[in-house]
N, C-alpha and C. Protein backbone atom coordinates (compact mmCIF):
# COMPACT_ATOMS: atom_id res chain seq x y z
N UNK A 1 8.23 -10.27 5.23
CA UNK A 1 8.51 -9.52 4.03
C UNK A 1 9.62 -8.52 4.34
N UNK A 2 10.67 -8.57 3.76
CA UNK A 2 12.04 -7.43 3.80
C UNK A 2 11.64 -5.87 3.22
N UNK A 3 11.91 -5.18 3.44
CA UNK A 3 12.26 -3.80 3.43
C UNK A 3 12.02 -3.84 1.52
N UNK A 4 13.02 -4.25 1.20
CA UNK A 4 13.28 -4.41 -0.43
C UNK A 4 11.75 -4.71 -1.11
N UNK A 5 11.64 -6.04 -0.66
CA UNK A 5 10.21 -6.23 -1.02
C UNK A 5 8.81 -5.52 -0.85
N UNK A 6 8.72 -4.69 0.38
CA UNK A 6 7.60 -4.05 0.62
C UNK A 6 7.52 -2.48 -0.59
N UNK A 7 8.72 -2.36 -0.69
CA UNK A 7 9.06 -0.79 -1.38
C UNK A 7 8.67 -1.63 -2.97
N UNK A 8 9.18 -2.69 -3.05
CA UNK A 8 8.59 -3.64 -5.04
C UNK A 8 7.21 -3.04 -4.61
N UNK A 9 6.65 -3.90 -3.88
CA UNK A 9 4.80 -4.12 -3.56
C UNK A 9 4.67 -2.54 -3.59
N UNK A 10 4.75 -2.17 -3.13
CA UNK A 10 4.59 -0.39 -3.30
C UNK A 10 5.03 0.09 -4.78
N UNK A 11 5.45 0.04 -5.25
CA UNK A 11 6.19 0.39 -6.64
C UNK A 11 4.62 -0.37 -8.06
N UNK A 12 4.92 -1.31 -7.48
CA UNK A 12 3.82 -2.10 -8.46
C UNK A 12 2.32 -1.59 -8.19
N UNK A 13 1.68 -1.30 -6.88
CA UNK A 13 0.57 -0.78 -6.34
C UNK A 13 0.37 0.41 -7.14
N UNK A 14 1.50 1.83 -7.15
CA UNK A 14 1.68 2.72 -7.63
C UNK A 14 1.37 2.62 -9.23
N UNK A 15 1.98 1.88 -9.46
CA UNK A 15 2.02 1.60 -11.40
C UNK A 15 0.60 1.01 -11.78
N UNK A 16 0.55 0.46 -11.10
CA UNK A 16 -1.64 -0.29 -11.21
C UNK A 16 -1.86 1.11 -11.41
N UNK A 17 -2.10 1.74 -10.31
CA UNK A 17 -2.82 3.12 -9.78
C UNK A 17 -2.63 3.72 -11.12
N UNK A 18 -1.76 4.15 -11.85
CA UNK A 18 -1.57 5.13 -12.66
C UNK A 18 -1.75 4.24 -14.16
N UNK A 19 -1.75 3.40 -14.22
CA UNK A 19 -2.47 2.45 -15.31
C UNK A 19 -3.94 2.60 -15.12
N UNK A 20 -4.22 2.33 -14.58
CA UNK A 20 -6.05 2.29 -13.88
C UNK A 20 -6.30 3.84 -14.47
N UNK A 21 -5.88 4.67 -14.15
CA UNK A 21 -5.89 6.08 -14.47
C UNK A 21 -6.29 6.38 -16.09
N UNK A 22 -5.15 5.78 -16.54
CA UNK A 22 -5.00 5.43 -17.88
C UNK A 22 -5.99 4.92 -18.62
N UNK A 23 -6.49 3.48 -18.00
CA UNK A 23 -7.46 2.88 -18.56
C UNK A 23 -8.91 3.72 -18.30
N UNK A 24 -9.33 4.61 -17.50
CA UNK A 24 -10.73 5.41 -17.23
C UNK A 24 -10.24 6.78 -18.91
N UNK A 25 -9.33 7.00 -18.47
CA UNK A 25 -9.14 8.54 -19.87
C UNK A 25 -9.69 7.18 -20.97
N UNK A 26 -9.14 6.35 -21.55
CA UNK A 26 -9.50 5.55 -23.11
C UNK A 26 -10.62 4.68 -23.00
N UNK A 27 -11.10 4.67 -22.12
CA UNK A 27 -12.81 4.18 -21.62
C UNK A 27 -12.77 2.71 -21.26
N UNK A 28 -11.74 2.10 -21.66
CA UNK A 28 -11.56 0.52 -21.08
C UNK A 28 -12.24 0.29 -19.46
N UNK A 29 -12.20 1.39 -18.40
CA UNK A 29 -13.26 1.12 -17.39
C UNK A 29 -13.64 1.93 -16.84
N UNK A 30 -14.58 1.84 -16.23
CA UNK A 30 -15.51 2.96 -15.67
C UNK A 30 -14.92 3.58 -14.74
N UNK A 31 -15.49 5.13 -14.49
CA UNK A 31 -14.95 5.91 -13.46
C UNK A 31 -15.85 5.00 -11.85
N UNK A 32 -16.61 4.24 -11.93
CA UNK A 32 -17.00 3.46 -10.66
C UNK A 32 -16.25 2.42 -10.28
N UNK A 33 -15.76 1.41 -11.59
CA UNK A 33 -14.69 0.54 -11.45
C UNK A 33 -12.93 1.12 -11.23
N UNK A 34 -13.17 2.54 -11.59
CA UNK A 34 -11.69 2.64 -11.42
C UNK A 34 -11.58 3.42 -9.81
N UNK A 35 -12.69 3.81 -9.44
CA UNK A 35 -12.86 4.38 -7.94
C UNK A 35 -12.54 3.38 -6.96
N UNK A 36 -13.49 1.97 -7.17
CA UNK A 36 -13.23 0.89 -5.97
C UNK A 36 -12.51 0.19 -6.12
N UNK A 37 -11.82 0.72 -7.17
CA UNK A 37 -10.06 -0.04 -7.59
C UNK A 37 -8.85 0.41 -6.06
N UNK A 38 -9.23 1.77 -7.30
CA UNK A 38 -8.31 2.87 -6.61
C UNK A 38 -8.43 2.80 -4.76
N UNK A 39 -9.75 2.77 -4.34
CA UNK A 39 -10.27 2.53 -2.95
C UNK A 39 -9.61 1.47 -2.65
N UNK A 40 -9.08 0.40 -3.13
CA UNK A 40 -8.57 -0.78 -2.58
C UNK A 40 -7.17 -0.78 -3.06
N UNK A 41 -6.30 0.07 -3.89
CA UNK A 41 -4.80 0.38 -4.06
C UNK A 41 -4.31 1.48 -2.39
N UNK A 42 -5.28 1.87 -2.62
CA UNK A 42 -5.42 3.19 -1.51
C UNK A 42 -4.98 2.26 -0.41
N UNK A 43 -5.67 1.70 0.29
CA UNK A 43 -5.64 0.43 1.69
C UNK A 43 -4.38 -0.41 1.58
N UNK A 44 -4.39 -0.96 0.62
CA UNK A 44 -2.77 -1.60 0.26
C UNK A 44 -1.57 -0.75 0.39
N UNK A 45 -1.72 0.11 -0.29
CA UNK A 45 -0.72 1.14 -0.16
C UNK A 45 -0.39 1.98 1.45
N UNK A 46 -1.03 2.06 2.16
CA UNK A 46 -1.52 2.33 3.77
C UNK A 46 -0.51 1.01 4.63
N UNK A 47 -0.83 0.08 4.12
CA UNK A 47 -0.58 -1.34 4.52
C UNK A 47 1.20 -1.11 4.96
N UNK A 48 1.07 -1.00 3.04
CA UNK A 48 2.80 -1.20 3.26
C UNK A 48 3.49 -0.54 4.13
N UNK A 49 3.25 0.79 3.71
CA UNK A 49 3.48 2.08 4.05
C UNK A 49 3.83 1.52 5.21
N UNK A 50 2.92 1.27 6.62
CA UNK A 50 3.17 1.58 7.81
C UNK A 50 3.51 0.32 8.42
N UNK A 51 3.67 -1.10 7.68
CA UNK A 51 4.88 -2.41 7.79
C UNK A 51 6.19 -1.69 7.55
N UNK A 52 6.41 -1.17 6.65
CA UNK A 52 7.82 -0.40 6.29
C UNK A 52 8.16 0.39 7.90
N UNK A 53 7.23 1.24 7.85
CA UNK A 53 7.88 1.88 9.14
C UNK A 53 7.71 1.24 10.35
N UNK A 54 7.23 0.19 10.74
CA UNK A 54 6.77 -0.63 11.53
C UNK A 54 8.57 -1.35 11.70
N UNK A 55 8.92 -1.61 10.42
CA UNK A 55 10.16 -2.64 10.45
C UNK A 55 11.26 -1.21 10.68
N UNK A 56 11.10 0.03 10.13
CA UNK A 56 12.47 1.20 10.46
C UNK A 56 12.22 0.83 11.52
N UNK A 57 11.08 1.81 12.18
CA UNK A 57 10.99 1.50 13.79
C UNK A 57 11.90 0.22 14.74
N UNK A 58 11.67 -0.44 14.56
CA UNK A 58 12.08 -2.05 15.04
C UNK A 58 13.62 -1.76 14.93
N UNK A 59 14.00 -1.56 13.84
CA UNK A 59 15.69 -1.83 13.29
C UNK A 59 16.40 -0.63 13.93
N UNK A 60 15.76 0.67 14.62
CA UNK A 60 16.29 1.42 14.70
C UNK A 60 16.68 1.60 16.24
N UNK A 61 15.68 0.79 16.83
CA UNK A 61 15.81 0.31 18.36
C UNK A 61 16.47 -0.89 19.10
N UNK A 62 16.77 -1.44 17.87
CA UNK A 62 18.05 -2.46 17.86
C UNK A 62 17.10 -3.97 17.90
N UNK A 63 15.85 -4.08 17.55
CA UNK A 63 15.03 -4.72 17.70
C UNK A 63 14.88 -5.64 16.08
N UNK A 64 14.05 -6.59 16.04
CA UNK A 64 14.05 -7.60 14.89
C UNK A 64 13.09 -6.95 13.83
N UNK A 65 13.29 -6.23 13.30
CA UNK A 65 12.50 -5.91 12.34
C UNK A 65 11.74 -6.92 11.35
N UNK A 66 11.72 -8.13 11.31
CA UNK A 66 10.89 -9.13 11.04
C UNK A 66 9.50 -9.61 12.24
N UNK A 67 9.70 -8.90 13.03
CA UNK A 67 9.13 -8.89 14.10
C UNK A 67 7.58 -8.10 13.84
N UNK A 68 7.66 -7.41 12.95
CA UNK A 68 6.35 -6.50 12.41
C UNK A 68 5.49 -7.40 11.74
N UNK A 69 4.08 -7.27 12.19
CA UNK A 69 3.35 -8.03 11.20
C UNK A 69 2.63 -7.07 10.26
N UNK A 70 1.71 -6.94 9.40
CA UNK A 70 1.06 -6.08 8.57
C UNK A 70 0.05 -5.85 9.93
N UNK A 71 -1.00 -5.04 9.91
CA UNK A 71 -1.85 -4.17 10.87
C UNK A 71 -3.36 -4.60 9.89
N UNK A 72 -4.46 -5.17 10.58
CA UNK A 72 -5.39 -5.08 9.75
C UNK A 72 -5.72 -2.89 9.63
N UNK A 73 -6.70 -3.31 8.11
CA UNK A 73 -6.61 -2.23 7.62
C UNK A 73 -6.68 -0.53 8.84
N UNK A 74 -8.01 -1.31 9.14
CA UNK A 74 -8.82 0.19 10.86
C UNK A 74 -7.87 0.43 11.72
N UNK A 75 -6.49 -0.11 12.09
CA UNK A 75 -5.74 0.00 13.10
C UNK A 75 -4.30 0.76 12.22
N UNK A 76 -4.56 1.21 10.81
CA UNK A 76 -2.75 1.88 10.23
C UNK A 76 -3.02 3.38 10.07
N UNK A 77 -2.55 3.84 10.75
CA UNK A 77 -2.06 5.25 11.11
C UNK A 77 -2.64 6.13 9.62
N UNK A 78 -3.42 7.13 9.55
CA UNK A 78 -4.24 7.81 8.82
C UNK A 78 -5.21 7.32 8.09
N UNK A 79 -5.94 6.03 8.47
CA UNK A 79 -6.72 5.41 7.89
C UNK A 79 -7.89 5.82 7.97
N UNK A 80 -8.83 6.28 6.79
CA UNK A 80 -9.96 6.79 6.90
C UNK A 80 -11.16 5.88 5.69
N UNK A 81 -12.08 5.50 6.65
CA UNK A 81 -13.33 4.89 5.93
C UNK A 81 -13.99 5.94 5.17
């Protein structure tokens, strides 16, 4: 996944998030459904986040920045259960 693309996937994650928001104020879903939503935009968003810097990192050391894979969730830098 390129640089370009991870920042879309982030962009769209973001816009759920604040739709979801949206949909709990006009009652379309519950504040429980919009929590373990949000709980799982949250982890995605973590994801990208630290593939993105995973690939700066890489590119900035003169290294292949395709070279980054995504991190399962327990192993990305401020991750809290």
């Amino acid at each position: 996944m390129q640089d370009n693309e991870i920042l879309t996937k982030i962009s769209d994650l973001v816009a759920e998030e604040h739709d979801l928001r949206g949909k709990v104020a006009s009652g379309e879903v519950t504040t429980d459904e919009e929590h373990a939503r949000v709980k799982e935009l949250e982890v995605a968003l973590d994801q990208c986040w630290d593939l993105l810097r995973q690939r700066r990192a890489r590119r900035s050391v003169g290294e292949d920045p395709d070279s980054a894979a995504a991190r399962p969730v327990n192993e990305v830098e401020n991750y809290q259960q």
